[in-house]
C-alpha atoms as a PDB file:
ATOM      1  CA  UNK A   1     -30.672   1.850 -19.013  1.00  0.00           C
ATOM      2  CA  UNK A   2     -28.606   1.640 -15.612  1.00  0.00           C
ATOM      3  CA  UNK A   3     -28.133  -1.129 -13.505  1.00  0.00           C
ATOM      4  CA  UNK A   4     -29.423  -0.637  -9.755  1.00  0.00           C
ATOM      5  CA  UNK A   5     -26.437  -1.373  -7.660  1.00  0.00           C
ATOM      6  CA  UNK A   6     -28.048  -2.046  -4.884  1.00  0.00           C
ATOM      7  CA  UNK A   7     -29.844  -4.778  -6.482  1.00  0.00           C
ATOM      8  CA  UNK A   8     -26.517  -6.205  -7.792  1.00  0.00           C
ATOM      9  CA  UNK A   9     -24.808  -6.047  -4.298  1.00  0.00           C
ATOM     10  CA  UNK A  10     -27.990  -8.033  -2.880  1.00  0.00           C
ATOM     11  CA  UNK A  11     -27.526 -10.523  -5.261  1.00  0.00           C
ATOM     12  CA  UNK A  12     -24.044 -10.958  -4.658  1.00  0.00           C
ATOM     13  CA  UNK A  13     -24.330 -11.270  -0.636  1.00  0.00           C
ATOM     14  CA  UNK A  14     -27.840 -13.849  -1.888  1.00  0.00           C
ATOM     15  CA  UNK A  15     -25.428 -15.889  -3.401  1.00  0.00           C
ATOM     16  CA  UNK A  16     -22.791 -15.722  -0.481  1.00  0.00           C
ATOM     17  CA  UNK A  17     -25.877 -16.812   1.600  1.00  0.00           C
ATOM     18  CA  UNK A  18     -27.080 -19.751  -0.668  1.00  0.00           C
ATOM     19  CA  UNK A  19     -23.625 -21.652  -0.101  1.00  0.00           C
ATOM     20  CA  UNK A  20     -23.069 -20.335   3.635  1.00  0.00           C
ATOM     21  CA  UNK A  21     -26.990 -22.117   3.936  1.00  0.00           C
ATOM     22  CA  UNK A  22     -25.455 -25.500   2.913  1.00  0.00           C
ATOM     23  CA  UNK A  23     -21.951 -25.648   3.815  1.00  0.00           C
ATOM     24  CA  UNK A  24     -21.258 -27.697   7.009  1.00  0.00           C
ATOM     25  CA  UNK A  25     -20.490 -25.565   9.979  1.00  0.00           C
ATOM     26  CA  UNK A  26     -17.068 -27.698  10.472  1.00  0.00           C
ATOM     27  CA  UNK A  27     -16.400 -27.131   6.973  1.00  0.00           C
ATOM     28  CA  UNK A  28     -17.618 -23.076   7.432  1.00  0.00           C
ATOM     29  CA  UNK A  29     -14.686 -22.575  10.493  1.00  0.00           C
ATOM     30  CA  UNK A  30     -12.336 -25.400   9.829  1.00  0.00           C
ATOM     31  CA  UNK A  31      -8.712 -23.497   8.717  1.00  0.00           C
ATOM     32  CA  UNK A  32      -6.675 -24.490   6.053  1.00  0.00           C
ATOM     33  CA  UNK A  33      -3.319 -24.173   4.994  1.00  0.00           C
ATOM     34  CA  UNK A  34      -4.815 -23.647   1.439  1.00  0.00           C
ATOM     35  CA  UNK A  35      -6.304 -20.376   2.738  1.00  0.00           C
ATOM     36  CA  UNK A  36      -2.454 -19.822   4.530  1.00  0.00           C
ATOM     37  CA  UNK A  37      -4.502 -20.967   7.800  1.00  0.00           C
ATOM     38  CA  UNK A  38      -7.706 -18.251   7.694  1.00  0.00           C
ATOM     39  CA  UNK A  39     -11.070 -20.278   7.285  1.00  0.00           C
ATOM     40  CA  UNK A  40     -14.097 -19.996   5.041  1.00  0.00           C
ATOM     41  CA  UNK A  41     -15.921 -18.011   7.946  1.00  0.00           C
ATOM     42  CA  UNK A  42     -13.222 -15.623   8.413  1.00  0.00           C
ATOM     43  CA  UNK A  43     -13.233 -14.684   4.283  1.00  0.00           C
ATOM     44  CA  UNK A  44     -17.384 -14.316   5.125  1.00  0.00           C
ATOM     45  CA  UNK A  45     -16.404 -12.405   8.180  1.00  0.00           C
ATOM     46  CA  UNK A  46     -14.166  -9.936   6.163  1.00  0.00           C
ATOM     47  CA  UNK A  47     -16.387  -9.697   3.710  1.00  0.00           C
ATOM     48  CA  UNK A  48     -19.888  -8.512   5.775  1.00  0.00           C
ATOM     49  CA  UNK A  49     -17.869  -6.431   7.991  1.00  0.00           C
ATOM     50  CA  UNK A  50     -17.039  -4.182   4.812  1.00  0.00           C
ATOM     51  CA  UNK A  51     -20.874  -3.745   3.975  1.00  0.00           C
ATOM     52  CA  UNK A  52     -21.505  -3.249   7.695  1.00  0.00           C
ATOM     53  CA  UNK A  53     -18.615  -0.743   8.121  1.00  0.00           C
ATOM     54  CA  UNK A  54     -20.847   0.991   4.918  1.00  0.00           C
ATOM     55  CA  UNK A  55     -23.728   0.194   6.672  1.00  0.00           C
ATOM     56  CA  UNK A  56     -22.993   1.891   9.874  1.00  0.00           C
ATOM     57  CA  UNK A  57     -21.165   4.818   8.210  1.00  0.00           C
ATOM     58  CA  UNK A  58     -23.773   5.515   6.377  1.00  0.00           C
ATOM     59  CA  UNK A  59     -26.065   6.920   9.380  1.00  0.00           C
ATOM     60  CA  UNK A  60     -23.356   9.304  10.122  1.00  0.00           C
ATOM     61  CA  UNK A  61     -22.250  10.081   6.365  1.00  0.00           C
ATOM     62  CA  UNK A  62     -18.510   8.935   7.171  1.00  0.00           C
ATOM     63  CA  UNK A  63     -17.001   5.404   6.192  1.00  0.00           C
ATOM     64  CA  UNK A  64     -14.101   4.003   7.818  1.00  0.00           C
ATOM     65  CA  UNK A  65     -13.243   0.209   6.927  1.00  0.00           C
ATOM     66  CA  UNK A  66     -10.245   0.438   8.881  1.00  0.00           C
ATOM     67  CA  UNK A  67     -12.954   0.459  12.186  1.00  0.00           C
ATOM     68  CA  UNK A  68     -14.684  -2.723  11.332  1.00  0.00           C
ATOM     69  CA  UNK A  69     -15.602  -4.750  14.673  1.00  0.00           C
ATOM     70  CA  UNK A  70     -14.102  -8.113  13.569  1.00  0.00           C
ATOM     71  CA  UNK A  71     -16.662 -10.159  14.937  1.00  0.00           C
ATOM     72  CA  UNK A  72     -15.569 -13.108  15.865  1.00  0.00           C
ATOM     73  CA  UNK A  73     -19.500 -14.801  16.145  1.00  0.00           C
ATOM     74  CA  UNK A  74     -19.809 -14.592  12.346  1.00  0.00           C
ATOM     75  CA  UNK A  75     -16.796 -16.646  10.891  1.00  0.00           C
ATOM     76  CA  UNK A  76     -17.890 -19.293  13.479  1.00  0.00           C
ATOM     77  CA  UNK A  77     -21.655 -19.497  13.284  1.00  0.00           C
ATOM     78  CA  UNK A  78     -22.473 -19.263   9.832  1.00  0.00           C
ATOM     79  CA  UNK A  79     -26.450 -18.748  11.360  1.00  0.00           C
ATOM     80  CA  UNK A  80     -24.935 -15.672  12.848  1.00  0.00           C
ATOM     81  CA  UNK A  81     -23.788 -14.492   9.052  1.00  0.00           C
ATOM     82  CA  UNK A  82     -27.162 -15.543   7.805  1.00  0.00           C
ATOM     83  CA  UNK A  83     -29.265 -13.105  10.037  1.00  0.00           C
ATOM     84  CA  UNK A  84     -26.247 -10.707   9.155  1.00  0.00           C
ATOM     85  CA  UNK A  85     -26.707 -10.779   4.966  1.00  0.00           C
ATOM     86  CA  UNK A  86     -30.400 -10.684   6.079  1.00  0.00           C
ATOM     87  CA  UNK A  87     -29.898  -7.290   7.475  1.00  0.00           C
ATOM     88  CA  UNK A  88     -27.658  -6.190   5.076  1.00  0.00           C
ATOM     89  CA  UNK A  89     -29.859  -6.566   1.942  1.00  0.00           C
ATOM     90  CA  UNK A  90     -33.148  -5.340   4.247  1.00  0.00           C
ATOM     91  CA  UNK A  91     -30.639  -1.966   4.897  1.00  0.00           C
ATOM     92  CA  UNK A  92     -29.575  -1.713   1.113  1.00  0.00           C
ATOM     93  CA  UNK A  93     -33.134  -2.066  -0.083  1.00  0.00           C
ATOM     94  CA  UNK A  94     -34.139   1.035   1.766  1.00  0.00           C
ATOM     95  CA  UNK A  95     -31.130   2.887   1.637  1.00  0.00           C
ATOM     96  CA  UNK A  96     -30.879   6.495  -0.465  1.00  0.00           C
ATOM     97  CA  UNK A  97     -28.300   7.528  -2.561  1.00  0.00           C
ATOM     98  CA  UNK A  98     -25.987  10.053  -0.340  1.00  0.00           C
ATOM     99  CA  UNK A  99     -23.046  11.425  -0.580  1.00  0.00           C
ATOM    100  CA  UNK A 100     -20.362  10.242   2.396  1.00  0.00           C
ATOM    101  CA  UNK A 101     -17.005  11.174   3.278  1.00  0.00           C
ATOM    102  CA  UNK A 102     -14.477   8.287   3.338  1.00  0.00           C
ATOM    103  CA  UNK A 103     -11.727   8.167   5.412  1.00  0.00           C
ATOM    104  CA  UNK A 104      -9.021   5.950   6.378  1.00  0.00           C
ATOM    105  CA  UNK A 105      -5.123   5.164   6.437  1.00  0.00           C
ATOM    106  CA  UNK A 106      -1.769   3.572   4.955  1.00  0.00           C
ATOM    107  CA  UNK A 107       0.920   4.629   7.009  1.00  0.00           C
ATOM    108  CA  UNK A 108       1.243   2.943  10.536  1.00  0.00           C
ATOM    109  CA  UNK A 109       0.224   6.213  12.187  1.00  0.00           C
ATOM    110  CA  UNK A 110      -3.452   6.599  13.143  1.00  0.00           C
ATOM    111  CA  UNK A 111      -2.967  10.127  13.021  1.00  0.00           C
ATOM    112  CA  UNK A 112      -2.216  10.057   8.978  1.00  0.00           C
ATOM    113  CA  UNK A 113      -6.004   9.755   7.660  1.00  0.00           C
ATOM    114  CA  UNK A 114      -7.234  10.217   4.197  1.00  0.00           C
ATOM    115  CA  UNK A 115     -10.593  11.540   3.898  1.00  0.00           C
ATOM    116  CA  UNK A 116     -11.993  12.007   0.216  1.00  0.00           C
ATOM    117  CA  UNK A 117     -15.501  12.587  -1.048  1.00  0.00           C
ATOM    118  CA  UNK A 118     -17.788   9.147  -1.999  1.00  0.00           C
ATOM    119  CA  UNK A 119     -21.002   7.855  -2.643  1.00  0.00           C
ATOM    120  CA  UNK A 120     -23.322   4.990  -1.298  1.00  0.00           C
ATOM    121  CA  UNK A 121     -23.012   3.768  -4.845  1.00  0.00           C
ATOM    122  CA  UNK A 122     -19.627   4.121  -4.904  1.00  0.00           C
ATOM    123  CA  UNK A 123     -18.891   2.354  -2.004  1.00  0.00           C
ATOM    124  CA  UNK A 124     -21.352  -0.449  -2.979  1.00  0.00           C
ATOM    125  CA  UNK A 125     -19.408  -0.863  -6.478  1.00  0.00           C
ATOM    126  CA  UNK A 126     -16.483  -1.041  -4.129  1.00  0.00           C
ATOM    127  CA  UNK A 127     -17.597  -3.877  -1.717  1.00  0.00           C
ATOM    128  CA  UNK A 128     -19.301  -5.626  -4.642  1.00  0.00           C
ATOM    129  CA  UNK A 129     -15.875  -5.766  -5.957  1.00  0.00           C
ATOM    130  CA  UNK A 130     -14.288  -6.949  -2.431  1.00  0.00           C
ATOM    131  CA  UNK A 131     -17.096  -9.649  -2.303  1.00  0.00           C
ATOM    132  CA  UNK A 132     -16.383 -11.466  -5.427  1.00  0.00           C
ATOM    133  CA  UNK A 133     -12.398 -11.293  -4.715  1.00  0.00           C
ATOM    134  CA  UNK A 134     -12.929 -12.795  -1.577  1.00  0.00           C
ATOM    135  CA  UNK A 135     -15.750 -15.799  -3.147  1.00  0.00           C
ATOM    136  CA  UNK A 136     -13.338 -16.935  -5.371  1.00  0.00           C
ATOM    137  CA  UNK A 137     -10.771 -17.122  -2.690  1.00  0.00           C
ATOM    138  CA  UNK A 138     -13.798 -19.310  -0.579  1.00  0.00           C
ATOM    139  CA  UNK A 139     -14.464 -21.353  -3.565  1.00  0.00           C
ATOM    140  CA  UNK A 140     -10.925 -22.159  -3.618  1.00  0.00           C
ATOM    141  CA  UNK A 141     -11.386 -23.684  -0.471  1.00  0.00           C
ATOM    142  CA  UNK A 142     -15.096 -25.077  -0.602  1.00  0.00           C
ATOM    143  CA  UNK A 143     -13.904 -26.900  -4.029  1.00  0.00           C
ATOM    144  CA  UNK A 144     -10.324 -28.328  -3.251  1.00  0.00           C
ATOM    145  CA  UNK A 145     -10.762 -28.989   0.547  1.00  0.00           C
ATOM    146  CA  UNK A 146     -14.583 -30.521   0.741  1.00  0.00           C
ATOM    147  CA  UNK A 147     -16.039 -30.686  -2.445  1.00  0.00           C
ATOM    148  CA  UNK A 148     -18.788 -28.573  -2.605  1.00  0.00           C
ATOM    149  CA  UNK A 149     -20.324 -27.832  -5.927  1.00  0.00           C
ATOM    150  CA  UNK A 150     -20.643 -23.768  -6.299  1.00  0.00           C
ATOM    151  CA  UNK A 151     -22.027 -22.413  -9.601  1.00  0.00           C
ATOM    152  CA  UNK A 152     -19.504 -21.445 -12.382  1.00  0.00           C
ATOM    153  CA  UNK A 153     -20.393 -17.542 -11.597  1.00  0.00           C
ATOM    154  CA  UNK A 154     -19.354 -17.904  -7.874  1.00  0.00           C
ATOM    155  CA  UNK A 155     -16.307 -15.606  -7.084  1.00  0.00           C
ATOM    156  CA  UNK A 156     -16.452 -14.486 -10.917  1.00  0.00           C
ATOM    157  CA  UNK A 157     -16.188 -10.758 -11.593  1.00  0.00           C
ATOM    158  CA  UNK A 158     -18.887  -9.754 -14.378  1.00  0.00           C
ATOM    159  CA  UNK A 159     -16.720  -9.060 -17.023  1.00  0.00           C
ATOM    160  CA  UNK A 160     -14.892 -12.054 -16.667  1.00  0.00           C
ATOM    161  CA  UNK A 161     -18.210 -13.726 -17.240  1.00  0.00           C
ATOM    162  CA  UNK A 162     -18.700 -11.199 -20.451  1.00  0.00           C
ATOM    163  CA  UNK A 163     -15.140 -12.020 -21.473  1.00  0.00           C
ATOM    164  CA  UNK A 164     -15.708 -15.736 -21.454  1.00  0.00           C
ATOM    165  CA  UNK A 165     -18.686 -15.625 -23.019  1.00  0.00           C
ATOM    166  CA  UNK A 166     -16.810 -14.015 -26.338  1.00  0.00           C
ATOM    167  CA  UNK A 167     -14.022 -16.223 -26.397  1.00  0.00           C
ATOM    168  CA  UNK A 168     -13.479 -19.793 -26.163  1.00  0.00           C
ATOM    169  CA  UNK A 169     -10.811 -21.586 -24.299  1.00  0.00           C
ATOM    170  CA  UNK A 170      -9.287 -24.606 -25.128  1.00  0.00           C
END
């Protein structure tokens, strides 16, 4: 049986979107020194830029994170990331599997670009991936700094769920 990844990255960004629906906006763009002065709404920023970079390179069959708009609306209105998950997970549920080229860069010079052979499922595993790093550095915040209640799976990679499940900490 396989798992349906676009399912799994909808449920992911449905999650994001259940806390983003009751965290206070104060809370959503205050900055912390916990978070080495970023906010809650810039870690949702980063994150949805990544699945709209995907999004966008998609219709053109090229991905380039390193071009993501940085928009600054979304880690200061969480409403603004609402409508923005919304349209995410309406994309992903109609989206094909296709093959896409994905480029980018690590040296300082934008004329040193890597471009390799991927796949919408690929790249969904990847920002899957991103998403859940970047939860558990927002439930980190939402936790310690204003003591929001998240569900033990928030910001918890799978297997780490499958691990714990096997073993039993003391």
């Amino acid at each position: 049986m396989s798992i349906n990844i676009k399912s799994v990255a909808s449920g992911t960004l449905s999650q994001l979107a259940d806390f983003i629906t009751v965290i206070d906006n104060q809370h959503y763009i205050a900055t912390s020194d916990l978070l080495l002065g970023s906010s809650i709404g810039q870690h949702v920023r980063h994150i949805l830029e990544f699945y709209n970079c995907l999004k966008e390179g998609y219709a053109i069959q090229k991905v380039n994170y390193d071009l993501r708009k940085r928009d600054l609306a979304v880690e200061q209105d969480k409403m603004v990331a609402l409508l923005l998950i919304a349209d995410l997970i309406q994309w992903m549920q109609t989206a094909e599997p296709v093959a896409l080229m994905l480029e980018g860069s690590y040296e300082a010079e934008e004329n040193q670009v890597f471009s390799i052979l991927s796949h919408l499922e690929r790249e969904l595993v990847y920002n899957i991936e991103h998403t859940i790093h970047h939860m558990a550095i927002i439930k980190i915040a939402a936790v310690n700094l204003h003591h929001y209640e998240l569900p033990a799976d928030f910001g918890v990679a799978s297997s780490t769920l499958k691990h714990r499940t096997q073993y039993v900490y003391s």
